[in-house]
Structure formats: structure tokens, C-alpha cells
Protein backbone atom coordinates (compact mmCIF):
# COMPACT_ATOMS: atom_id res chain seq x y z
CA UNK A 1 -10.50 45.75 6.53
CA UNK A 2 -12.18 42.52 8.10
CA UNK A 3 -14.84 40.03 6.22
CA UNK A 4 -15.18 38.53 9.80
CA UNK A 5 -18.69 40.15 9.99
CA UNK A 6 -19.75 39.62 6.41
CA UNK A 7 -19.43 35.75 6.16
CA UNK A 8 -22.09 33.58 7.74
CA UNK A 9 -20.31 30.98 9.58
CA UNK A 10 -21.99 28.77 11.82
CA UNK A 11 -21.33 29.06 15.45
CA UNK A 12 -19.89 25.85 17.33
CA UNK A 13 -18.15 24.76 20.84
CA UNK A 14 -15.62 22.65 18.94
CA UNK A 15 -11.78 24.60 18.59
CA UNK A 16 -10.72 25.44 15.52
CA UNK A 17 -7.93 23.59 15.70
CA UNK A 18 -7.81 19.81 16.82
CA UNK A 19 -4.06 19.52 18.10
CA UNK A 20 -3.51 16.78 17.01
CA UNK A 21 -0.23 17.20 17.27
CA UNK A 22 -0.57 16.58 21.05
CA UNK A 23 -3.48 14.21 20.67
CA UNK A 24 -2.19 11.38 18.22
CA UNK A 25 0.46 9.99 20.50
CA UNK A 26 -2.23 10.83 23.30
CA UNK A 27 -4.20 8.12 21.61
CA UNK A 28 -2.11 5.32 20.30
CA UNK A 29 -0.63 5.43 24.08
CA UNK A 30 -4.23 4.91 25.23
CA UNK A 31 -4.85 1.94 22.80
CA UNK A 32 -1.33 0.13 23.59
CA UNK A 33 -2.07 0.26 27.49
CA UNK A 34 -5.65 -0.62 26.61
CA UNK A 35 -4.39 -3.53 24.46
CA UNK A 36 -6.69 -3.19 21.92
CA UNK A 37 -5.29 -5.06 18.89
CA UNK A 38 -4.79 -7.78 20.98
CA UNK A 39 -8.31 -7.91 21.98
CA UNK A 40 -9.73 -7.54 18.90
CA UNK A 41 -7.65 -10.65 17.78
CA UNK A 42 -8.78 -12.30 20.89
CA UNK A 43 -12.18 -11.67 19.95
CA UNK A 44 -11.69 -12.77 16.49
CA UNK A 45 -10.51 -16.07 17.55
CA UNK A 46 -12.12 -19.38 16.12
CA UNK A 47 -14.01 -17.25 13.13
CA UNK A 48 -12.78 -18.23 9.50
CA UNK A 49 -8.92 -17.41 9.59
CA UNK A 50 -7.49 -14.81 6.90
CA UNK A 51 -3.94 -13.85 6.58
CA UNK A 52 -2.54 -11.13 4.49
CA UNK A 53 1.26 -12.35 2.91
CA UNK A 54 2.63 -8.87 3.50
CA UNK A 55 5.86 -8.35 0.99
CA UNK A 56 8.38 -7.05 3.63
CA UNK A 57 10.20 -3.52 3.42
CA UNK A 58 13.69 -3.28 3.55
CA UNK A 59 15.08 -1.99 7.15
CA UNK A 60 17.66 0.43 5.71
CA UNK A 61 16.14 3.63 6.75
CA UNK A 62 12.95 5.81 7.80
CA UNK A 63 9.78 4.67 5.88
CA UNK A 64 8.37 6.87 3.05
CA UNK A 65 5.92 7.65 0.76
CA UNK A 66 5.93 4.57 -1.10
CA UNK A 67 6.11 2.16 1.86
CA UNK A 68 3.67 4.27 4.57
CA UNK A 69 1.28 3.82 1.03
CA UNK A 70 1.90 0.05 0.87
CA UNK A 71 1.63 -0.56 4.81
CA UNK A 72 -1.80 1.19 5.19
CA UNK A 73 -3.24 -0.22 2.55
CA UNK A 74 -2.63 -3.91 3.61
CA UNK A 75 -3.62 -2.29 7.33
CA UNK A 76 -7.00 -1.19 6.05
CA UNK A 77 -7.72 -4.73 4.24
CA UNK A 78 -6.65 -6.36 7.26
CA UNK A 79 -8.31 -4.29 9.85
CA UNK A 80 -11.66 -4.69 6.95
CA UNK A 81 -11.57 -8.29 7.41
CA UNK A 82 -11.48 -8.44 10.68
CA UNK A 83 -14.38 -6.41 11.43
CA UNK A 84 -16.18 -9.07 8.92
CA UNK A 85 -15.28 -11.36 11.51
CA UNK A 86 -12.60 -13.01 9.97
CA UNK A 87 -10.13 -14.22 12.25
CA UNK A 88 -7.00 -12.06 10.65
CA UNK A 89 -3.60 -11.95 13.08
CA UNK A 90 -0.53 -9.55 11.06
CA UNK A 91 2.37 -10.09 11.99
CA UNK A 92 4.71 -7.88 9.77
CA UNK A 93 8.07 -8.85 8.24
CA UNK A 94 11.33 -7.31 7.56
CA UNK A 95 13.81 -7.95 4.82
CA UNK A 96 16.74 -7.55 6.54
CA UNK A 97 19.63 -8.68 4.01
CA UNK A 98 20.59 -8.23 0.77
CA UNK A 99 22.35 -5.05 -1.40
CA UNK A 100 20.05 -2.51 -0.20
CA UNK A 101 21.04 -3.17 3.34
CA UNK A 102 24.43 -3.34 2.43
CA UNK A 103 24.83 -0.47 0.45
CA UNK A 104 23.14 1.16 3.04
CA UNK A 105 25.50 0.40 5.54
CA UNK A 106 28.65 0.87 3.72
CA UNK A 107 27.21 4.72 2.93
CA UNK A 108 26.04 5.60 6.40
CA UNK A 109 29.28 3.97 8.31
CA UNK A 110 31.50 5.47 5.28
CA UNK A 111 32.66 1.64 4.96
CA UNK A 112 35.33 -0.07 2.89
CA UNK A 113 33.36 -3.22 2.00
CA UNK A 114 37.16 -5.30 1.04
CA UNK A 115 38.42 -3.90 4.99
CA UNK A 116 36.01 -5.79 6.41
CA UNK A 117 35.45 -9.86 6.96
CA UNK A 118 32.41 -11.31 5.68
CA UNK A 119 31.73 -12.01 9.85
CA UNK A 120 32.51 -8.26 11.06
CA UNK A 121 30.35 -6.66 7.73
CA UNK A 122 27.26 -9.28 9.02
CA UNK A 123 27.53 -7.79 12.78
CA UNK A 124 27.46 -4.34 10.77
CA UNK A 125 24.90 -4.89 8.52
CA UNK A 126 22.83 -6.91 11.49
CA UNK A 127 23.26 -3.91 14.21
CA UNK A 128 21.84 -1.27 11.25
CA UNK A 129 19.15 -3.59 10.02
CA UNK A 130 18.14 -3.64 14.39
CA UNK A 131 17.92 -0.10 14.54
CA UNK A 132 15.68 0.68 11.93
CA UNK A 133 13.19 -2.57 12.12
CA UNK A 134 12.28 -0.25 15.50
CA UNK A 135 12.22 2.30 13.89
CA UNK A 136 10.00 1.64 11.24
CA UNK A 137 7.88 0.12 13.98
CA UNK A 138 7.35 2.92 15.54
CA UNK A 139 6.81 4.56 12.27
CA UNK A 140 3.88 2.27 11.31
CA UNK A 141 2.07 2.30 14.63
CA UNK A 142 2.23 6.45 14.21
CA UNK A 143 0.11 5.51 10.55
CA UNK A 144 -2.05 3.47 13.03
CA UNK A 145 -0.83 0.06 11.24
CA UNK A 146 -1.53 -2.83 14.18
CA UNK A 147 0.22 -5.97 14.09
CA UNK A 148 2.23 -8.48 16.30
């Protein structure tokens, strides 16, 4: 049996579904090519300055929860400020040494840590901490986080 005709449900053009899916990367494509953070810092430009001191993540791995939280939060205060006309450039960090990044490194390359020279374990620990500063890059632009 089907409530279809028994529910009043207002009629409309728009689809049911929004794909956005398809649309998102649609989008932030659109507003890289257009260049739009960089024109809203252009425009910016001589107001009162404010800068956020963003506490870096470590780059040992994909973001979550706790760090997409932390990001988009500082975003949003950022991106508030600047449509206050403050004059508020981010330019995000990475914390790129460390035990995190080493333990990290010695799990995911199944490492000996004492087979290694301090120079070669570096290189290592350098190469892994690379790969996932762009990949946590593209991870925050997908969240819609803008920043130099």
C-alpha cells in the first residue's frame, strides 16, 4: 500500500536529491580557477590586520574527526573576520617532526628504527611527512578551509 497520495507535500522544480556528490568538487574547482581566496585577501588589504596562530596538525596520516573539527572552526573565525573587514591572510602549518611522525613511519614502512642512520630515518620520516601535508591539503580544501 502507498501513503504517496495521503501526505500533503508541497510541489517544487528543485530534485530531490542535490548530488552533491558530483557538485562539491564541481565547485571548489570553480573557486580555485576563479581565485577567490586570493581576491578576497586582495580586497581585504590595508583594513586592520588579524591573524589566527593556528596550532599545527601532525602530517602522519588522513585528517579526522578531531582535526576536520579543529580546522573548520579556526576557518569559520577566520573567514568571520574577514567579512568584518579585517585584513586576515591563513596560512596553515604542519608539524612535521617529532614521535608521532616517527612512530608513524616506523609502522607504515614496517621499520627497524636501530637499522637505520639518524640521516636515512630523516629522508624517511621527511618523504612520509611530504605525502600527507598534500594530502591533508587536499583534505581541508574538500571542508572548504582556504588558506595560503
Amino acid at each position: 500500500m502507498s501513503y504517496d497520495e495521503t501526505l500533503f507535500l508541497p510541489r517544487t522544480a528543485f530534485p530531490m536529491r542535490a548530488g552533491l556528490s558530483k557538485k562539491e568538487p564541481e565547485m571548489l574547482e570553480q573557486w580555485e580557477k576563479d581565485g577567490v581566496y586570493a581576491r578576497v585577501i586582495k580586497k581585504r588589504k590595508g583594513g586592520d590586520i588579524f591573524i589566527l596562530h593556528d596550532g599545527p596538525p601532525y602530517a602522519n596520516g588522513n585528517i579526522h574527526i578531531g582535526t576536520a573539527y579543529n580546522k573548520v572552526l579556526k576557518d569559520f573565525i577566520v573567514k568571520y573576520k574577514s567579512m568584518m573587514g579585517y585584513y586576515s591572510p591563513y596560512v596553515p602549518g604542519w608539524d612535521t617532526h617529532g614521535l608521532p611522525i616517527e612512530t608513524e613511519v616506523i609502522k607504515a614502512r614496517g621499520l627497524k628504527r636501530d637499522a637505520l642512520s639518524p640521516i636515512e630515518f630523516r629522508k624517511k620520516c621527511k618523504a612520509f611527512t611530504t605525502k600527507y601535508i598534500k594530502t591533508m591539503t587536499r583534505q581541508f580544501k574538500r571542508l572548504g578551509v582556504w588558506g595560503d
